[in-house]
N, C-alpha and C. Protein backbone atom coordinates (compact mmCIF):
# COMPACT_ATOMS: atom_id res chain seq x y z
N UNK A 1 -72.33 33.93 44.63
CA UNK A 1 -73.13 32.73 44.75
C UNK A 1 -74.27 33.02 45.73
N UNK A 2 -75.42 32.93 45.53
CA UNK A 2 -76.70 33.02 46.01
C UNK A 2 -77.54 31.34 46.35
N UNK A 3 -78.17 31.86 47.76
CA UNK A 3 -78.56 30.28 47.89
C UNK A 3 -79.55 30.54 47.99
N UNK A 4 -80.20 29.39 46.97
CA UNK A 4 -81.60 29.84 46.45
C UNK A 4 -83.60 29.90 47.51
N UNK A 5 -83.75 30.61 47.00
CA UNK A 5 -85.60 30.78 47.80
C UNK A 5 -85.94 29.12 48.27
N UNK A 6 -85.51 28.09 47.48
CA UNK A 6 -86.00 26.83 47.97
C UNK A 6 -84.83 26.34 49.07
N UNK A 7 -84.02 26.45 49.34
CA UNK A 7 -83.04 26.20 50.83
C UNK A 7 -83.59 27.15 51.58
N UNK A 8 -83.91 28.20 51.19
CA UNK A 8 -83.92 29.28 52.33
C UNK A 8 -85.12 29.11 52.92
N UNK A 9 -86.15 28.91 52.31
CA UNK A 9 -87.80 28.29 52.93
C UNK A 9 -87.44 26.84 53.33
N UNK A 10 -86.50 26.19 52.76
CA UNK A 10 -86.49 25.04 52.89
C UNK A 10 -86.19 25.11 54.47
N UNK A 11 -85.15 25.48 54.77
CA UNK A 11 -83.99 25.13 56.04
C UNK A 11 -84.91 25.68 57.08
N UNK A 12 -85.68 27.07 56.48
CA UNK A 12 -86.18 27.27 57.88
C UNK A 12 -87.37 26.93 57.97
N UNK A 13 -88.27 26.02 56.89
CA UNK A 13 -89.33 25.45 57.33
C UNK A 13 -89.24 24.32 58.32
N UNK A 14 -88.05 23.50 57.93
CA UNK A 14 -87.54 22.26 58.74
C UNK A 14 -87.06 23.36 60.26
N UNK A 15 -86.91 24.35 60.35
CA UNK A 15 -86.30 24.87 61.61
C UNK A 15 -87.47 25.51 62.44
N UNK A 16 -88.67 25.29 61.93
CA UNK A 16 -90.24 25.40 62.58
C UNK A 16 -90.52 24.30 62.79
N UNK A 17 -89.85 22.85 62.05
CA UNK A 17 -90.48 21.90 62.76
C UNK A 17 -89.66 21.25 64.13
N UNK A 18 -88.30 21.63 64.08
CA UNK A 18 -87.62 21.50 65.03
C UNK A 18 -87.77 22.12 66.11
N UNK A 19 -88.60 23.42 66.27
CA UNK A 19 -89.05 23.98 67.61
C UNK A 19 -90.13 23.44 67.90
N UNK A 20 -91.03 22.55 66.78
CA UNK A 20 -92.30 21.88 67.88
C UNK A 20 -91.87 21.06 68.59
N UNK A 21 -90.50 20.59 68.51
CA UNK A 21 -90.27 19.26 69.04
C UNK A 21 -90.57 17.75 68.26
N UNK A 22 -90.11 16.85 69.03
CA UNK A 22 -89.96 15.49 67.99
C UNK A 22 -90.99 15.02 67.87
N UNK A 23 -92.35 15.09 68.59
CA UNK A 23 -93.23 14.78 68.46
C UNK A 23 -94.72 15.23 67.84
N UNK A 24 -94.41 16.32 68.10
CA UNK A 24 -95.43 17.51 67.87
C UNK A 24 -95.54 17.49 66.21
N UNK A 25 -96.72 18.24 65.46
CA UNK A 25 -96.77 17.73 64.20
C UNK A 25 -97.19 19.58 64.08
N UNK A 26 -97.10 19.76 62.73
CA UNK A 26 -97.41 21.55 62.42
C UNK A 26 -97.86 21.47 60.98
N UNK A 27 -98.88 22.35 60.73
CA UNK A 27 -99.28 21.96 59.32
C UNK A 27 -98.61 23.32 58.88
N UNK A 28 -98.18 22.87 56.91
CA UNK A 28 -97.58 23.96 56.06
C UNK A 28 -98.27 25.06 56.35
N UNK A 29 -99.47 25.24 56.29
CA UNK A 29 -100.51 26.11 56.34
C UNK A 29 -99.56 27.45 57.48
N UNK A 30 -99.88 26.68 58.48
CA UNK A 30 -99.14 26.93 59.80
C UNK A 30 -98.00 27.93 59.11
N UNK A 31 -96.61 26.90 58.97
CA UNK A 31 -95.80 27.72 58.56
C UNK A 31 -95.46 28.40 58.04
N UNK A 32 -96.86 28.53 56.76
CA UNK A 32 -96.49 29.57 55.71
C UNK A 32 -97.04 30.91 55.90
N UNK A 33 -98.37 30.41 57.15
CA UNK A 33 -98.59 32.28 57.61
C UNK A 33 -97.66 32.82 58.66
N UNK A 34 -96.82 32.20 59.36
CA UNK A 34 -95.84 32.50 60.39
C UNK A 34 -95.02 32.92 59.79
N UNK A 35 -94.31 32.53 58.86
CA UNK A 35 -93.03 33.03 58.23
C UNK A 35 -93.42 33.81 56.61
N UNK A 36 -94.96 34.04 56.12
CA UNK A 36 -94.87 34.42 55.14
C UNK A 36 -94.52 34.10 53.79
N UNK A 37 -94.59 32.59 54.05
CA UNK A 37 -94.32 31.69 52.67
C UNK A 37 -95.48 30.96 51.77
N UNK A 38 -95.58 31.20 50.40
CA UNK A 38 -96.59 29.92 50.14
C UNK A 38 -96.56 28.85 50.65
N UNK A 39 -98.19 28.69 51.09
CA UNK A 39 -98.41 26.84 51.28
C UNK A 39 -97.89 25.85 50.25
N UNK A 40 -98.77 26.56 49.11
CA UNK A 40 -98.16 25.62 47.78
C UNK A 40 -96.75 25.77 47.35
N UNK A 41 -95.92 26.22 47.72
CA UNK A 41 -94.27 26.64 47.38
C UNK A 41 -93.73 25.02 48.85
N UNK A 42 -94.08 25.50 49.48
CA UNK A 42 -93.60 24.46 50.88
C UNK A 42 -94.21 22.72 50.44
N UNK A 43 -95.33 22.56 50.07
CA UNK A 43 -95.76 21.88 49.50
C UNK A 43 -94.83 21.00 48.54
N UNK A 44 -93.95 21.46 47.77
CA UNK A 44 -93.17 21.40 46.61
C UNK A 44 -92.04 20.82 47.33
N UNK A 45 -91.27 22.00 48.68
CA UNK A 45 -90.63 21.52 48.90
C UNK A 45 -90.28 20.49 50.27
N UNK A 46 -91.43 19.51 50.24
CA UNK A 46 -91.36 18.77 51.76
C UNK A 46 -91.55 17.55 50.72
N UNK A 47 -91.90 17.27 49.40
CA UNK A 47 -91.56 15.78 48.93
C UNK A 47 -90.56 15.31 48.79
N UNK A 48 -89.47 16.67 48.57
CA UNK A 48 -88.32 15.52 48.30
C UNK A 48 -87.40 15.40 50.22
N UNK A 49 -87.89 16.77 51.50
CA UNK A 49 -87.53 16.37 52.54
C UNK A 49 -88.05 14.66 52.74
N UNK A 50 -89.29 14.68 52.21
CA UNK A 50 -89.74 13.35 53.05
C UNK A 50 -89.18 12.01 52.48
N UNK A 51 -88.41 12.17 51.49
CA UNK A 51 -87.93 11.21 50.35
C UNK A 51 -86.66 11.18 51.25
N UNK A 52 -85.77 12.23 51.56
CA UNK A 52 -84.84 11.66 52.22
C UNK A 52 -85.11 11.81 53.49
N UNK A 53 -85.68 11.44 54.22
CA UNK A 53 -86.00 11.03 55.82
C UNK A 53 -85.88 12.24 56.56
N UNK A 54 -85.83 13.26 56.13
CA UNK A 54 -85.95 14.58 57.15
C UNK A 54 -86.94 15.02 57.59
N UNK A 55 -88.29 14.17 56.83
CA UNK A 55 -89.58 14.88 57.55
C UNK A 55 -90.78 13.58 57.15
N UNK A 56 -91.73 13.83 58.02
CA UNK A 56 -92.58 12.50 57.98
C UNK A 56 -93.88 13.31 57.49
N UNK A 57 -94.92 12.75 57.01
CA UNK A 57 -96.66 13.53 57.77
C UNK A 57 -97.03 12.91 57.88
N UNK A 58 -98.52 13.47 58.67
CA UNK A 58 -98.95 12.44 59.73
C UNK A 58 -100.55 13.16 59.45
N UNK A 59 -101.27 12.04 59.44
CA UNK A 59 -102.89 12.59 58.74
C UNK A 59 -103.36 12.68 60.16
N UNK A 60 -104.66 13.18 59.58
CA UNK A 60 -105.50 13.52 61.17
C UNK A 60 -105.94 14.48 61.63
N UNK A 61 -106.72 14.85 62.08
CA UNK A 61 -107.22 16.48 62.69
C UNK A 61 -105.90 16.68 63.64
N UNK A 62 -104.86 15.94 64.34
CA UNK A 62 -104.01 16.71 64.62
C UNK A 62 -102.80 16.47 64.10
N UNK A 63 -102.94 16.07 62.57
CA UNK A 63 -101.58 15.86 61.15
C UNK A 63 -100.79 17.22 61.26
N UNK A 64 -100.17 16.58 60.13
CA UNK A 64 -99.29 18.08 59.29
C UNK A 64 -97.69 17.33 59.52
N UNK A 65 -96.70 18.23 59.76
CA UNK A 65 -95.39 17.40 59.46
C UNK A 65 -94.71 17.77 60.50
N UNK A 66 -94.04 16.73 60.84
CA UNK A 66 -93.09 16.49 62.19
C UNK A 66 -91.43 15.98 61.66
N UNK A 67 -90.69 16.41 62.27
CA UNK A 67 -88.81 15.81 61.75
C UNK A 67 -89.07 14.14 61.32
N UNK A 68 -88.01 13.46 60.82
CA UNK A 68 -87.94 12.27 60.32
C UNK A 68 -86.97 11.38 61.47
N UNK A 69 -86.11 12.77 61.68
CA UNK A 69 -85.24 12.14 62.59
C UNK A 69 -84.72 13.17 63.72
N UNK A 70 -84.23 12.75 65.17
CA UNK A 70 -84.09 13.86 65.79
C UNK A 70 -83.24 15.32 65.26
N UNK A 71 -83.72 16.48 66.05
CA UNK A 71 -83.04 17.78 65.21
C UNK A 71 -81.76 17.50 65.74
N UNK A 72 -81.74 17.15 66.66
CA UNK A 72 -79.64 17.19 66.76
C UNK A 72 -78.63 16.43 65.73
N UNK A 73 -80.14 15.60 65.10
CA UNK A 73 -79.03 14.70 63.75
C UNK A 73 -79.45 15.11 62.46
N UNK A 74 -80.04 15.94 62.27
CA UNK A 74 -80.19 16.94 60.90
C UNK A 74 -79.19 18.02 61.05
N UNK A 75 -78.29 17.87 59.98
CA UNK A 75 -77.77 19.71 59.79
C UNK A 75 -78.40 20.50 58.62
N UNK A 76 -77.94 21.74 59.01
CA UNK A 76 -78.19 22.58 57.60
C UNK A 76 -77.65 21.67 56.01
N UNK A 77 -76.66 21.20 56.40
CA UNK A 77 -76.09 21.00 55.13
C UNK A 77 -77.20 19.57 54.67
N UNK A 78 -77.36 18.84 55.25
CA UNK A 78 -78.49 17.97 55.37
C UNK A 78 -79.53 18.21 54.41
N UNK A 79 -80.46 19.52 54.81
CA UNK A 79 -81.73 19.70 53.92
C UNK A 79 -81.35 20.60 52.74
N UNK A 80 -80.06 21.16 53.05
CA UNK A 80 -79.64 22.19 51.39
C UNK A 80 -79.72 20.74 50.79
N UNK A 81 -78.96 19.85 50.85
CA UNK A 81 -78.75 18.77 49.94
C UNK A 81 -79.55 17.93 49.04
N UNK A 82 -80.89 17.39 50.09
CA UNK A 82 -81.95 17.14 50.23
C UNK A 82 -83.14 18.09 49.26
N UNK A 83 -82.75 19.48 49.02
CA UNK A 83 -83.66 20.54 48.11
C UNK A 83 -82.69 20.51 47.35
N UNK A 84 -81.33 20.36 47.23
CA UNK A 84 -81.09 21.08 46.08
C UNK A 84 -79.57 20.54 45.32
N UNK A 85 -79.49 18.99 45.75
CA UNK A 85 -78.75 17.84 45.47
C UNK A 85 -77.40 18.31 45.90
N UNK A 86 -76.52 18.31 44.96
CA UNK A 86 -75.29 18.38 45.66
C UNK A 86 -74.63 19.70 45.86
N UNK A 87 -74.06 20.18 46.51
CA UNK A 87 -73.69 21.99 46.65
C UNK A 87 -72.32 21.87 46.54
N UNK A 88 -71.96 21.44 45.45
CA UNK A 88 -70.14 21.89 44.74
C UNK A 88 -71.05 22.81 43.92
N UNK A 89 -70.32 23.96 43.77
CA UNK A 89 -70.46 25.41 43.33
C UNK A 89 -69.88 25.04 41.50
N UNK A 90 -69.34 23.42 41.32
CA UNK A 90 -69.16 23.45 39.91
C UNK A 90 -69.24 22.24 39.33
N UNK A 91 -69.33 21.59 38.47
CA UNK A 91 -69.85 20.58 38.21
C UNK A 91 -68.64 19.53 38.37
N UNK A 92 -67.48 20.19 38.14
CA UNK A 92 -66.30 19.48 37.20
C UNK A 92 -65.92 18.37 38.77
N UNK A 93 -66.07 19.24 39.79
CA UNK A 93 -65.85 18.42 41.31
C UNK A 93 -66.68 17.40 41.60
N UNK A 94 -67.97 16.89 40.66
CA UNK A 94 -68.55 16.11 41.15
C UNK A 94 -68.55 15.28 40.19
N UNK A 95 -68.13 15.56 39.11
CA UNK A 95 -68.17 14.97 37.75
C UNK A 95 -66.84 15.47 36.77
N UNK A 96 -65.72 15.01 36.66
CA UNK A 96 -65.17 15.99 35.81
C UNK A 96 -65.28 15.39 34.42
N UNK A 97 -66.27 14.34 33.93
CA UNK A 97 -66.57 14.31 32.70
C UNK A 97 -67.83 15.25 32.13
N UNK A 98 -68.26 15.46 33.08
CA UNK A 98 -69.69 16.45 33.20
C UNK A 98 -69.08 18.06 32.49
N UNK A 99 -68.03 18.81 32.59
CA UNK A 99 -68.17 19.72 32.09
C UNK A 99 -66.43 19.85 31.50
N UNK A 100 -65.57 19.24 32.01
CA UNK A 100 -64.26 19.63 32.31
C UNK A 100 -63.57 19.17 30.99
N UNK A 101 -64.14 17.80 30.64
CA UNK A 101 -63.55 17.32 29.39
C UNK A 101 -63.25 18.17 28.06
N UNK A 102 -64.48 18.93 27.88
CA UNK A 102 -63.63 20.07 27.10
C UNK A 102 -63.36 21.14 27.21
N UNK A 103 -62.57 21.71 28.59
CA UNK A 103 -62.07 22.82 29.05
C UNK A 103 -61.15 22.08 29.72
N UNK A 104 -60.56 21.24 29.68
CA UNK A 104 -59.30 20.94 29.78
C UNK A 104 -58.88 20.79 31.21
N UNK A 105 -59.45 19.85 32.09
CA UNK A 105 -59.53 20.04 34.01
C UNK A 105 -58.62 19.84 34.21
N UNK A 106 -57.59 18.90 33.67
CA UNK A 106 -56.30 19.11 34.52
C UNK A 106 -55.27 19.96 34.16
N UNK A 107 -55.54 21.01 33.76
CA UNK A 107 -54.50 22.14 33.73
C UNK A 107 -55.34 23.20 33.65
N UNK A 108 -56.52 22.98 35.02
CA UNK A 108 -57.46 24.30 35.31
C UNK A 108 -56.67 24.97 36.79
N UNK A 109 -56.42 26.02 36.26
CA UNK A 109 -55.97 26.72 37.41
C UNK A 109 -56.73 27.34 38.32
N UNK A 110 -58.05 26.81 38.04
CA UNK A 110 -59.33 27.70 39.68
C UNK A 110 -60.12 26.41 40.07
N UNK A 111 -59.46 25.34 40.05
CA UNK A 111 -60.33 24.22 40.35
C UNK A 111 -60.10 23.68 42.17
N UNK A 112 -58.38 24.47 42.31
CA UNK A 112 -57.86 24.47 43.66
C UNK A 112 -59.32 25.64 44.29
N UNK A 113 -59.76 26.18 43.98
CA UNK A 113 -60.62 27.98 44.74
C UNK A 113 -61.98 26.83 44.57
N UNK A 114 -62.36 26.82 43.68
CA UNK A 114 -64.13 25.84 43.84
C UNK A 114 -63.58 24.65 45.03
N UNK A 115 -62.49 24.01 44.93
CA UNK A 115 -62.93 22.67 45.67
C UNK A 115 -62.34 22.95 47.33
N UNK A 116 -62.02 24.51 47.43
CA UNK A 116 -61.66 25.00 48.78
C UNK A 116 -62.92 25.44 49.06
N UNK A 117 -63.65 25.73 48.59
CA UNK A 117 -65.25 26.84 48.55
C UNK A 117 -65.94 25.71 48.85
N UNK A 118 -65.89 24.48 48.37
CA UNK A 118 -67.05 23.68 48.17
C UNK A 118 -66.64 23.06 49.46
N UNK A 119 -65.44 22.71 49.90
CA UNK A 119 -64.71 21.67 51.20
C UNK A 119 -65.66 23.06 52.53
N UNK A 120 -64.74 24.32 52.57
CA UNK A 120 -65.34 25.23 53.75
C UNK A 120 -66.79 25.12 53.58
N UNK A 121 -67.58 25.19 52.58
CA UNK A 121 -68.97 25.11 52.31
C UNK A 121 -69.64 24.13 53.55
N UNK A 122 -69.30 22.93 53.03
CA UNK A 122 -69.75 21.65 53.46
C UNK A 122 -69.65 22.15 54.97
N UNK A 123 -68.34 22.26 55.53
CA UNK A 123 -67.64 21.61 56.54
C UNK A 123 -68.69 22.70 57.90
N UNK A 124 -69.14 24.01 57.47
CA UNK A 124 -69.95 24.77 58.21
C UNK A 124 -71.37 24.48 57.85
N UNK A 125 -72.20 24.02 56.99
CA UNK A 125 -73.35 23.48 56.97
C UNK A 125 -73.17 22.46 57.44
N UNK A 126 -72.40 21.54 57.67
CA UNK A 126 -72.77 19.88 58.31
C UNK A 126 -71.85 20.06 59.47
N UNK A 127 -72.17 21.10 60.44
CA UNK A 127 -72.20 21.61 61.92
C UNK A 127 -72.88 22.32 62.47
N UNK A 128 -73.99 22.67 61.85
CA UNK A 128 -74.88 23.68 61.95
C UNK A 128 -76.07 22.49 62.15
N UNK A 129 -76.41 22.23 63.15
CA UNK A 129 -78.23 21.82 63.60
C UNK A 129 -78.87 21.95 63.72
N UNK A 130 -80.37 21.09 63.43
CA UNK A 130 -81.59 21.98 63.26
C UNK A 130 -81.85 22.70 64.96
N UNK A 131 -81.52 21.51 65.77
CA UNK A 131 -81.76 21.50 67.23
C UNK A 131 -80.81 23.14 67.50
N UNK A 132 -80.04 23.16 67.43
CA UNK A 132 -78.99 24.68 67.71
C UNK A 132 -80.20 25.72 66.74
N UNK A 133 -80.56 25.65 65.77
CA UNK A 133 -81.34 26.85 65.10
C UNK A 133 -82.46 27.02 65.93
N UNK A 134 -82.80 25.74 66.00
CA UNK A 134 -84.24 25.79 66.83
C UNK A 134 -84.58 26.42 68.23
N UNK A 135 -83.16 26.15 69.15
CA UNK A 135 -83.23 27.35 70.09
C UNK A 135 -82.71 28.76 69.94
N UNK A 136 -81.95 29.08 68.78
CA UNK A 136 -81.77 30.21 68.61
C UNK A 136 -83.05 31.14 68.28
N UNK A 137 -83.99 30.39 67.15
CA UNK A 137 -85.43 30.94 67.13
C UNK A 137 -86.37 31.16 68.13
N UNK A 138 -86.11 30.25 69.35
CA UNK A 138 -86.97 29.93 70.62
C UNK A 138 -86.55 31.80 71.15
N UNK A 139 -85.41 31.58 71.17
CA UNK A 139 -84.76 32.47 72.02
C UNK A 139 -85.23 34.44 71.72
N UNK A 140 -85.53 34.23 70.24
CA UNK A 140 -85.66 35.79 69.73
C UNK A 140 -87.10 35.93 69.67
């Protein structure tokens, strides 16, 4: 399982805005020559941050985008979610009419391994903060 180019720009674009601080504003531009990302790729992915309250913008000669809410109350698991809806690794856990109905879910014998994968998944992304990344980046 691979987590895709849009979490991975995603998490750590939100983890550039968490080192300006809560107030401070940074344009994509900004982040995409610092870290080497398209503007227009980041672009893509800050409508649906700003849809769920993880990131604001702010017009102005000194605009660009600032957190929605403090970094100590964003986790990782937060903006994976936010880019890339729900992270069960299978459908049948979030839906078991969605795929399971005709593969037969209740006498699936690997449905115990996805919904242990998907439980540890969660439980270390939604402990992980932007505020904790943000000084780890400060720091290197």
């Amino acid at each position: 399982m691979k987590i895709s180019t849009r979490s991975r720009y995603g998490l750590r674009a939100m983890v550039e805005l968490a080192s300006q601080g809560e107030n401070r504003c940074i344009t994509l531009k900004n982040i995409a020559e610092k870290h080497g990302m398209s503007e227009y790729y980041l672009e893509q992915l800050f409508a649906p941050l700003k849809k769920a309250g993880l990131a604001t913008s702010v017009r102005g000669a000194q605009g660009g985008y600032k957190l929605g809410k403090p970094a100590a109350e964003v986790s990782a698991g937060d903006v994976l979610r936010a880019l890339e809806g729900s992270l069960s690794p299978v459908d049948c856990l979030e839906d078991e009419s969605a795929s399971c109905a005709a593969a037969n879910c209740d006498n699936c014998s690997t449905k115990t391994v996805w919904a242990r994968l998907h439980a540890g998944m969660s439980e270390v992304l939604d402990t992980i903060r932007l505020s904790e990344l943000a000084a780890e980046s400060d720091a290197v």
